[in-house]
C-alpha atoms as a PDB file:
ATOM      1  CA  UNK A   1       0.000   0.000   0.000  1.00  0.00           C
ATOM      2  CA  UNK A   2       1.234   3.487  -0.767  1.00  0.00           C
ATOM      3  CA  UNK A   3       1.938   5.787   1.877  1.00  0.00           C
ATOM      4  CA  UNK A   4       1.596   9.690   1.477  1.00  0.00           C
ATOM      5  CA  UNK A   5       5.241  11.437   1.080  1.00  0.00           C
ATOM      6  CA  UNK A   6       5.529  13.922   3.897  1.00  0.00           C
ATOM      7  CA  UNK A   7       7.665  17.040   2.682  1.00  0.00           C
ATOM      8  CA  UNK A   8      10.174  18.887   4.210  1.00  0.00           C
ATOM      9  CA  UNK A   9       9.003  22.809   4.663  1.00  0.00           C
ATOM     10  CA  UNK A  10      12.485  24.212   2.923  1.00  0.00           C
ATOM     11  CA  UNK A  11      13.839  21.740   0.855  1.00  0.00           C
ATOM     12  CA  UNK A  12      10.625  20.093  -1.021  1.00  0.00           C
ATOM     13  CA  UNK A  13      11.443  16.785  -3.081  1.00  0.00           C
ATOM     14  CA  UNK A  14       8.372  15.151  -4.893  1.00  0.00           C
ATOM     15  CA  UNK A  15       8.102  11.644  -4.993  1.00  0.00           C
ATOM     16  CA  UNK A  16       7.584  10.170  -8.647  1.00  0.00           C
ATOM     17  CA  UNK A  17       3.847  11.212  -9.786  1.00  0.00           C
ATOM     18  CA  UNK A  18       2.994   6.822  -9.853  1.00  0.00           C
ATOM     19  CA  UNK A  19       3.090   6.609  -6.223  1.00  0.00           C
ATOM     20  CA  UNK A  20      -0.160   8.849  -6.248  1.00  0.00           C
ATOM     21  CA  UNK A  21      -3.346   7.045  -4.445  1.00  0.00           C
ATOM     22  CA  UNK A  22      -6.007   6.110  -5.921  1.00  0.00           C
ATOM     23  CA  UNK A  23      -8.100   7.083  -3.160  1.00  0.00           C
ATOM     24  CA  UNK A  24      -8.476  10.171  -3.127  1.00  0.00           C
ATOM     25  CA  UNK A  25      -7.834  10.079  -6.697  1.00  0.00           C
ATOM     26  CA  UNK A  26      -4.286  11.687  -7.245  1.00  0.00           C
ATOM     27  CA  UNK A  27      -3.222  12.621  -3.290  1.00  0.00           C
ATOM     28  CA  UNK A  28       0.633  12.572  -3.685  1.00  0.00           C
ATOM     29  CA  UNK A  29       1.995  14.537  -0.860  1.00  0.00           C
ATOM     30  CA  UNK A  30       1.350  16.404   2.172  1.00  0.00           C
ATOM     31  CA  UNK A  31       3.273  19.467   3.340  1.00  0.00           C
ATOM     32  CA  UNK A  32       6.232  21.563   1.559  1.00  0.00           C
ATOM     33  CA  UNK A  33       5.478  25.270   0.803  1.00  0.00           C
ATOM     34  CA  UNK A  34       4.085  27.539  -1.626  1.00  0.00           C
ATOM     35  CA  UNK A  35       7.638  29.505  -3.376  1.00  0.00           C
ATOM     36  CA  UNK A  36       7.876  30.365  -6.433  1.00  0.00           C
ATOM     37  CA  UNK A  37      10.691  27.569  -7.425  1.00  0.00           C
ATOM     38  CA  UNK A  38       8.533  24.935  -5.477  1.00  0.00           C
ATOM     39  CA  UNK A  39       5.148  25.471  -7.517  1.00  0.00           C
ATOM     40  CA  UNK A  40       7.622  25.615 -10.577  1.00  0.00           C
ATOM     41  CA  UNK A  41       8.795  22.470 -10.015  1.00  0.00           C
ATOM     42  CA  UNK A  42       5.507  20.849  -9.094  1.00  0.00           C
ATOM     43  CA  UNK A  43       4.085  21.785 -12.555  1.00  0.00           C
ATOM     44  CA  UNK A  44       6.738  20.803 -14.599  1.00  0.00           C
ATOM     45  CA  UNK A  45       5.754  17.430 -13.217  1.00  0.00           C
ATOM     46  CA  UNK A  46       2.070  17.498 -13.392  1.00  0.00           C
ATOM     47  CA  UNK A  47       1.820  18.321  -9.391  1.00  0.00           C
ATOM     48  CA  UNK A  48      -0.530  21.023  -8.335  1.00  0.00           C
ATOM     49  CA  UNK A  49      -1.109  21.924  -4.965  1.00  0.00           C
ATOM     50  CA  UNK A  50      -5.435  21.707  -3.730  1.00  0.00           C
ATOM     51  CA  UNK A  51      -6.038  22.348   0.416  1.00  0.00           C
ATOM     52  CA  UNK A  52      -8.637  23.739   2.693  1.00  0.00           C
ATOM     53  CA  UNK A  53      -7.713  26.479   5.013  1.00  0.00           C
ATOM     54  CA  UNK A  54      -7.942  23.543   7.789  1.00  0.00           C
ATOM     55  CA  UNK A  55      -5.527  20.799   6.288  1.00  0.00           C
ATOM     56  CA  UNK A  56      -1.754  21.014   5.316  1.00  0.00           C
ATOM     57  CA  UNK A  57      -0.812  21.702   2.035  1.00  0.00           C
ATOM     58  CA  UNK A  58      -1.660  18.930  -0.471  1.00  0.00           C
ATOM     59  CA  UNK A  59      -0.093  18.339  -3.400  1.00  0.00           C
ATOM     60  CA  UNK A  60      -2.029  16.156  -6.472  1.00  0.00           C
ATOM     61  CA  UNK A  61      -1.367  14.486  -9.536  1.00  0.00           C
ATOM     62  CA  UNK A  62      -4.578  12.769 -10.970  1.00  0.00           C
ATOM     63  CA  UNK A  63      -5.600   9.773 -13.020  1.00  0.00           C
ATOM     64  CA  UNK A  64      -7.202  10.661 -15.590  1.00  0.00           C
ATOM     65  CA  UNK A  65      -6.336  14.073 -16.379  1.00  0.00           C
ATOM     66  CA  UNK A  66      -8.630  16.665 -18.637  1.00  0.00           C
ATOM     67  CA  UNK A  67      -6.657  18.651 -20.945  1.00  0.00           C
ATOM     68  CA  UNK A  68      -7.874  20.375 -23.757  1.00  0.00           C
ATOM     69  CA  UNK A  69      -5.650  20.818 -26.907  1.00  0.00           C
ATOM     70  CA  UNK A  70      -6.404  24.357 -28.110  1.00  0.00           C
ATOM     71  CA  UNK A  71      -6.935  23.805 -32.081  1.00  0.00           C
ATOM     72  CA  UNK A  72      -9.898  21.364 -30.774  1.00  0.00           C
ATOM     73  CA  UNK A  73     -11.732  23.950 -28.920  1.00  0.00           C
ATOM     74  CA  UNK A  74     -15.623  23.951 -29.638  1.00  0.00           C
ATOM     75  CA  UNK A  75     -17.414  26.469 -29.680  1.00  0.00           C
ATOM     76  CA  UNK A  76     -21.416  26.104 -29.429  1.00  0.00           C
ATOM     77  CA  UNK A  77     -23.943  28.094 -31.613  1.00  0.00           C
ATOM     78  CA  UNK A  78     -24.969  30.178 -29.112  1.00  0.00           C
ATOM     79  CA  UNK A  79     -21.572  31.426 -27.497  1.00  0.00           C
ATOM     80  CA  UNK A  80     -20.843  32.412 -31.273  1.00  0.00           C
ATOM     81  CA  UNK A  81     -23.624  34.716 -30.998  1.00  0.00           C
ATOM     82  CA  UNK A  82     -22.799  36.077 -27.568  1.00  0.00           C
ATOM     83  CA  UNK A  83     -19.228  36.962 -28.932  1.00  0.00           C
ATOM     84  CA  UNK A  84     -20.835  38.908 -32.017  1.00  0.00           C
ATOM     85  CA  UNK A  85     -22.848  40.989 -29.271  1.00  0.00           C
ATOM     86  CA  UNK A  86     -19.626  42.243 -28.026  1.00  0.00           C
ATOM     87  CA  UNK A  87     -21.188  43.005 -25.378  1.00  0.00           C
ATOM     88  CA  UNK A  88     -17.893  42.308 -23.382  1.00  0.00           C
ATOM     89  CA  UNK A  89     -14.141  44.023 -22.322  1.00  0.00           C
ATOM     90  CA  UNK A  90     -12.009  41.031 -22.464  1.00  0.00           C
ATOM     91  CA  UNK A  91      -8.147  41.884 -20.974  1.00  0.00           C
ATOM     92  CA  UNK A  92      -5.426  40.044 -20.197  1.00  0.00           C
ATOM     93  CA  UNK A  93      -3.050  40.401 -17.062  1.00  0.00           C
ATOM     94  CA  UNK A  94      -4.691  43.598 -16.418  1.00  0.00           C
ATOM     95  CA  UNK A  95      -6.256  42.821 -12.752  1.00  0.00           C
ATOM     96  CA  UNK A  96      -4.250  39.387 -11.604  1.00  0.00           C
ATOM     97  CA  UNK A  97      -5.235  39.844  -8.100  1.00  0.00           C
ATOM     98  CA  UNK A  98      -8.876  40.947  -8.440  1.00  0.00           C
ATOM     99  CA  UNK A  99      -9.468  38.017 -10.637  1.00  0.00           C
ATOM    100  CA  UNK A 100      -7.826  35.428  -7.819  1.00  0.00           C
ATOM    101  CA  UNK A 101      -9.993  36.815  -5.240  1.00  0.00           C
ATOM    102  CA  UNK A 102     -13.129  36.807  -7.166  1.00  0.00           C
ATOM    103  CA  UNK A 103     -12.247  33.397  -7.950  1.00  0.00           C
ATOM    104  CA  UNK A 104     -12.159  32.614  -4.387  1.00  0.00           C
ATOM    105  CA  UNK A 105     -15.250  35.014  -3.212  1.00  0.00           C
ATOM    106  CA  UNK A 106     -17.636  33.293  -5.561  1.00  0.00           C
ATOM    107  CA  UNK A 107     -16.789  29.546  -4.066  1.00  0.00           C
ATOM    108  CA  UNK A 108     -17.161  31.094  -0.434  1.00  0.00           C
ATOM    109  CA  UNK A 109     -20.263  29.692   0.166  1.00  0.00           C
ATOM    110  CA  UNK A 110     -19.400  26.341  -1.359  1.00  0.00           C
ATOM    111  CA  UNK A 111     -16.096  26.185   0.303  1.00  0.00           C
ATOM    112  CA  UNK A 112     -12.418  27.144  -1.631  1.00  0.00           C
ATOM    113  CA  UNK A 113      -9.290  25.704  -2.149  1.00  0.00           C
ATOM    114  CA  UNK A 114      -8.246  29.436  -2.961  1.00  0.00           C
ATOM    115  CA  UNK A 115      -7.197  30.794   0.592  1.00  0.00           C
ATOM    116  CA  UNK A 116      -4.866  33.227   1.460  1.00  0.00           C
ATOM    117  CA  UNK A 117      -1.825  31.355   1.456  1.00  0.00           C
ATOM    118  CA  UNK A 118      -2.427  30.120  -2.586  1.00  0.00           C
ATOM    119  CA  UNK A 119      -3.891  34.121  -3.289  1.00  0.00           C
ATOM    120  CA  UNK A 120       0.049  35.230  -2.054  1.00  0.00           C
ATOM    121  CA  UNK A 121       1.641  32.086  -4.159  1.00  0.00           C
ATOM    122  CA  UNK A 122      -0.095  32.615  -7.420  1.00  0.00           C
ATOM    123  CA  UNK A 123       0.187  36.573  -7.302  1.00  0.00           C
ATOM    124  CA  UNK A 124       4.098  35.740  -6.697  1.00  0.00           C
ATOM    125  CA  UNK A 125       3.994  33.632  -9.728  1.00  0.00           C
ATOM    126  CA  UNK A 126       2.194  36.202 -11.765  1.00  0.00           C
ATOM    127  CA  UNK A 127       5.082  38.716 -10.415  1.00  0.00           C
ATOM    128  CA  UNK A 128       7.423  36.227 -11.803  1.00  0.00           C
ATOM    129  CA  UNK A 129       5.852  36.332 -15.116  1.00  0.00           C
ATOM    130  CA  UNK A 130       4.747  32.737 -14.766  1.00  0.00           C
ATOM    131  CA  UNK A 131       0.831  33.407 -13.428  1.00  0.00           C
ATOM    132  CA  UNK A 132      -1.522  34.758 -16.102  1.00  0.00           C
ATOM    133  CA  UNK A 133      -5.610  35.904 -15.716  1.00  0.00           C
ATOM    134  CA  UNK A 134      -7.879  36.889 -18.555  1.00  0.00           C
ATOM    135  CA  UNK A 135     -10.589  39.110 -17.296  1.00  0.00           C
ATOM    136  CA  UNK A 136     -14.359  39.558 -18.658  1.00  0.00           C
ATOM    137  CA  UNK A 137     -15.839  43.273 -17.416  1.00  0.00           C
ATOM    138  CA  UNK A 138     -19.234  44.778 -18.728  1.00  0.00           C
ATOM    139  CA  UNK A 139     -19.562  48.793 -17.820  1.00  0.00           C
ATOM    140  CA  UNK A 140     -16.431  48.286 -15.830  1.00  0.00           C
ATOM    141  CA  UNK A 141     -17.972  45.290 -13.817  1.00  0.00           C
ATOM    142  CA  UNK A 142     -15.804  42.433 -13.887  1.00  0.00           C
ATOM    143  CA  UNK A 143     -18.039  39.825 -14.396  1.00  0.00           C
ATOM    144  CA  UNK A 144     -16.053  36.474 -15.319  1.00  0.00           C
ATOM    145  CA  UNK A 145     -12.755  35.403 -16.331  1.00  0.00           C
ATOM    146  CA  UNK A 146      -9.738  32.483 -15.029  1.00  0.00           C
ATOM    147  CA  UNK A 147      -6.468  32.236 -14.089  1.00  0.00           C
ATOM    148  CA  UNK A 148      -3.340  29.763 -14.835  1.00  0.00           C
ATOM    149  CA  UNK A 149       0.132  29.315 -14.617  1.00  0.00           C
ATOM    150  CA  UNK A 150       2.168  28.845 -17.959  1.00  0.00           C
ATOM    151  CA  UNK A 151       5.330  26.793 -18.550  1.00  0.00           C
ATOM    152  CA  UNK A 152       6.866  25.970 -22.154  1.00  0.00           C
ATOM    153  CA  UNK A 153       4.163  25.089 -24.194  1.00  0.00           C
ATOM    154  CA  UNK A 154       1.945  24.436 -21.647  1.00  0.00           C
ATOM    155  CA  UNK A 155      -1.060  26.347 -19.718  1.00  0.00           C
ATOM    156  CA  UNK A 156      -2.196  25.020 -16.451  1.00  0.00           C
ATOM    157  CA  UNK A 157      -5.439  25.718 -15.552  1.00  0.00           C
ATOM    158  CA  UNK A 158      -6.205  26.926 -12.034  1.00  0.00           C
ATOM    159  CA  UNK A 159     -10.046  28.221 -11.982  1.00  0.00           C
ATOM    160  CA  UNK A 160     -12.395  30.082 -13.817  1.00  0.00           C
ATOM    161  CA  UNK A 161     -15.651  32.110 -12.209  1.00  0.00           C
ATOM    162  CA  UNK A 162     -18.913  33.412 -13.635  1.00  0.00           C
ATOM    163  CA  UNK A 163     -21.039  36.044 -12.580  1.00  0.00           C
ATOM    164  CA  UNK A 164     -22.890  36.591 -16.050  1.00  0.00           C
ATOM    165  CA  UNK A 165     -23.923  33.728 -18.084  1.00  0.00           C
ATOM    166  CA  UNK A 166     -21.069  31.964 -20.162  1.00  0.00           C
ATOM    167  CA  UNK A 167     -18.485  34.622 -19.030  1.00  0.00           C
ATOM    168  CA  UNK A 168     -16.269  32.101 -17.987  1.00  0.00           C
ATOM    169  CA  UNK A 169     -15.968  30.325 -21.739  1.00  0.00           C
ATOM    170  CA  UNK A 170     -15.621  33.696 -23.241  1.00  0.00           C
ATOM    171  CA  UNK A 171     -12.468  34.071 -21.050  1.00  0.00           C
ATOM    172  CA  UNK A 172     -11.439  30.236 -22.146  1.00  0.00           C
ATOM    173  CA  UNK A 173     -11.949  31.719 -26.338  1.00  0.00           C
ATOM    174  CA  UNK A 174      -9.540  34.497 -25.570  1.00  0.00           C
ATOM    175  CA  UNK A 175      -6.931  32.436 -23.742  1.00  0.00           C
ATOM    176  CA  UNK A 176      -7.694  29.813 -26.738  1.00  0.00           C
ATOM    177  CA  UNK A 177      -6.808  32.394 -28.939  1.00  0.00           C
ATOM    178  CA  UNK A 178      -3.962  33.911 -27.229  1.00  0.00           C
ATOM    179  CA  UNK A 179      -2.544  30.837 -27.127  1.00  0.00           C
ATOM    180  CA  UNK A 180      -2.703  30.004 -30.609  1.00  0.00           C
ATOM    181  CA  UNK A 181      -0.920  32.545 -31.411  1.00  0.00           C
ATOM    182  CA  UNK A 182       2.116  31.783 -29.121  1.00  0.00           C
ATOM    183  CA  UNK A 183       2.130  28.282 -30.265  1.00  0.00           C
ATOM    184  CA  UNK A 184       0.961  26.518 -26.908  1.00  0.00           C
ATOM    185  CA  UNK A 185       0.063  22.812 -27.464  1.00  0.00           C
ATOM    186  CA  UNK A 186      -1.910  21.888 -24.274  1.00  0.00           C
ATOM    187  CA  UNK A 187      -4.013  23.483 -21.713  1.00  0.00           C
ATOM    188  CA  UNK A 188      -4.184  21.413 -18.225  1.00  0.00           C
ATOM    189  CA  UNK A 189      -7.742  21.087 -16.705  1.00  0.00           C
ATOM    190  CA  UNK A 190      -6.943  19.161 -14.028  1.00  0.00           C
ATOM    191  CA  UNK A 191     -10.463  17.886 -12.980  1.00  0.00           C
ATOM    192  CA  UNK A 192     -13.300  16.591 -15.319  1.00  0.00           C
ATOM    193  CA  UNK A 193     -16.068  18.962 -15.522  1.00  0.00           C
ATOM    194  CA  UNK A 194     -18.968  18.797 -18.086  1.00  0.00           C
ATOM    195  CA  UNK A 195     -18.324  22.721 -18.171  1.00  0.00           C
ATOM    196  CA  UNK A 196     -14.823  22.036 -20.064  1.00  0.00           C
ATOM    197  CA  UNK A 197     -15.816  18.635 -22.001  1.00  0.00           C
ATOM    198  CA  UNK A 198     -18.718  20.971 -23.695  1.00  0.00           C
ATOM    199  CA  UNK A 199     -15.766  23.058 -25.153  1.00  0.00           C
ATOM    200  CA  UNK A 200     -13.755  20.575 -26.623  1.00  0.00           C
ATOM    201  CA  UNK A 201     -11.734  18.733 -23.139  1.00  0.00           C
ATOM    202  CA  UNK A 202     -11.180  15.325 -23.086  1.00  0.00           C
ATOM    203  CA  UNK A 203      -9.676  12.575 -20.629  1.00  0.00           C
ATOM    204  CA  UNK A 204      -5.941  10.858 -21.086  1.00  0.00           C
ATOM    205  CA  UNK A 205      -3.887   9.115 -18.656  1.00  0.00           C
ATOM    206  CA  UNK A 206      -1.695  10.546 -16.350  1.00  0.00           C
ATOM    207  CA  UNK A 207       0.923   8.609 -18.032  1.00  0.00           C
ATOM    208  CA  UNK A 208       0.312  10.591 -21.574  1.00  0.00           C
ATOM    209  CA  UNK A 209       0.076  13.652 -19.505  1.00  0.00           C
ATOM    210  CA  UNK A 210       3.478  13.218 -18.038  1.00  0.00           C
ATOM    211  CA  UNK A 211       4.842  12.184 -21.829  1.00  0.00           C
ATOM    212  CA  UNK A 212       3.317  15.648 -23.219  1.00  0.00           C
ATOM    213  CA  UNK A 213       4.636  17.654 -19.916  1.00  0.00           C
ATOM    214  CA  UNK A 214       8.339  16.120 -20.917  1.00  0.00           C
ATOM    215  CA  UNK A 215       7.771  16.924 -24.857  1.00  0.00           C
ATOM    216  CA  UNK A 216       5.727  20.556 -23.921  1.00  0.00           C
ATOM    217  CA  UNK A 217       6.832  21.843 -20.909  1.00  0.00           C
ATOM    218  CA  UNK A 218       9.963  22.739 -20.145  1.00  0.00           C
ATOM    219  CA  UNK A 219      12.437  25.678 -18.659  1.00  0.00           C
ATOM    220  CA  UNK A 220      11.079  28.276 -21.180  1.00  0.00           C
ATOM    221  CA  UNK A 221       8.132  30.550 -20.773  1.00  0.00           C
ATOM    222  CA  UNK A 222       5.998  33.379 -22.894  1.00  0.00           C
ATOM    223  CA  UNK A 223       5.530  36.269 -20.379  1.00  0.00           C
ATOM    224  CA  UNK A 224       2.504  38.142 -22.098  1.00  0.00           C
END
């Protein structure tokens, strides 16, 4: 039986991404920190870090994994129409922090992995030109949008938030888009959500996830 890898709070050291349970799906490690070199490493693995403000900080690699390859992107009849409207400001790195905490302020009631402690990491991250948010405002309102980390070819999904209907996918078109244009290959969902499979997601192993990480991801980044 696998046992969860305890890590040390300075020097953290993952443990190979096979030895994650199976129970709760993907529950590699327990403990470590939140720097800026640590998260880096974690995501060049396929490790991302998911906790409640009561627990230590886990770390998770799971089996399957969504992904969604960006030239397979669909997008449905009636978001088409909604993007005609333009009835939206959609901006890029232009409010990282706002978007975070809305992120976290709209699962409040439902209970957030987004606490403090991950607002401080990812807003060091976006310092470091690794952290990215696309924003969705009407009359100045922001209204939608999500937030990732990017790596090589690679953008890893973190969360997305709607206050207006479909916001959140016209954020996902624009990062589509952007990252078309940069030549990205993959975008990491982490979880399966009929949300994302509606746009084009899909399930793989975490083994072919790990082979695209080591083909896509690698010391390299696009800062926007």
């Amino acid at each position: 039986m696998l046992e969860i890898a305890q890590l040390n709070t300075t020097k953290v050291v993952f443990p190979s991404i096979d030895n994650a349970l199976i129970e709760p799906n993907g529950l590699l490690a327990v403990g470590g920190n939140l720097n800026v070199d640590t998260l880096i490493n974690a995501y060049q693995q396929g490790i991302f870090p998911w906790f409640n403000n009561d627990e230590p900080i886990l770390w998770w690699s799971p089996n399957p994994r969504m992904v969604l390859y960006p030239d397979r992107l669909h997008i449905s009849k009636s978001l088409q129409k909604l993007i005609k409207k333009n009835k939206y400001q959609i901006t890029i790195n232009t409010q990282f922090n706002k978007l975070i905490t809305a992120c976290a302020e709209i699962r409040a009631n439902s209970g957030t992995w987004i606490n403090s402690q991950m607002i401080d990491a990812y807003n060091n991250l976006h310092k470091s030109g690794y952290a990215h948010s696309v924003e969705v405002y009407t009359e100045n309102k922001l209204v939608g949008g999500l937030y990732g980390v990017t790596f090589g070819q690679v953008f890893f999904g973190e969360s997305m938030f709607s206050i207006e209907a479909n916001t959140s996918k016209l954020a996902l078109v624009k990062l589509v888009e952007t990252l078309k244009t940069k030549n990205f290959k993959l975008i990491d969902c982490q979880q399966q959500t009929s949300h994302l499979e509606s746009m084009g997601a899909c399930l793989i192993s975490r083994k072919q996830f790990s082979k695209l990480l080591t083909k896509y991801c690698n010391n390299n980044y696009n800062k926007w």
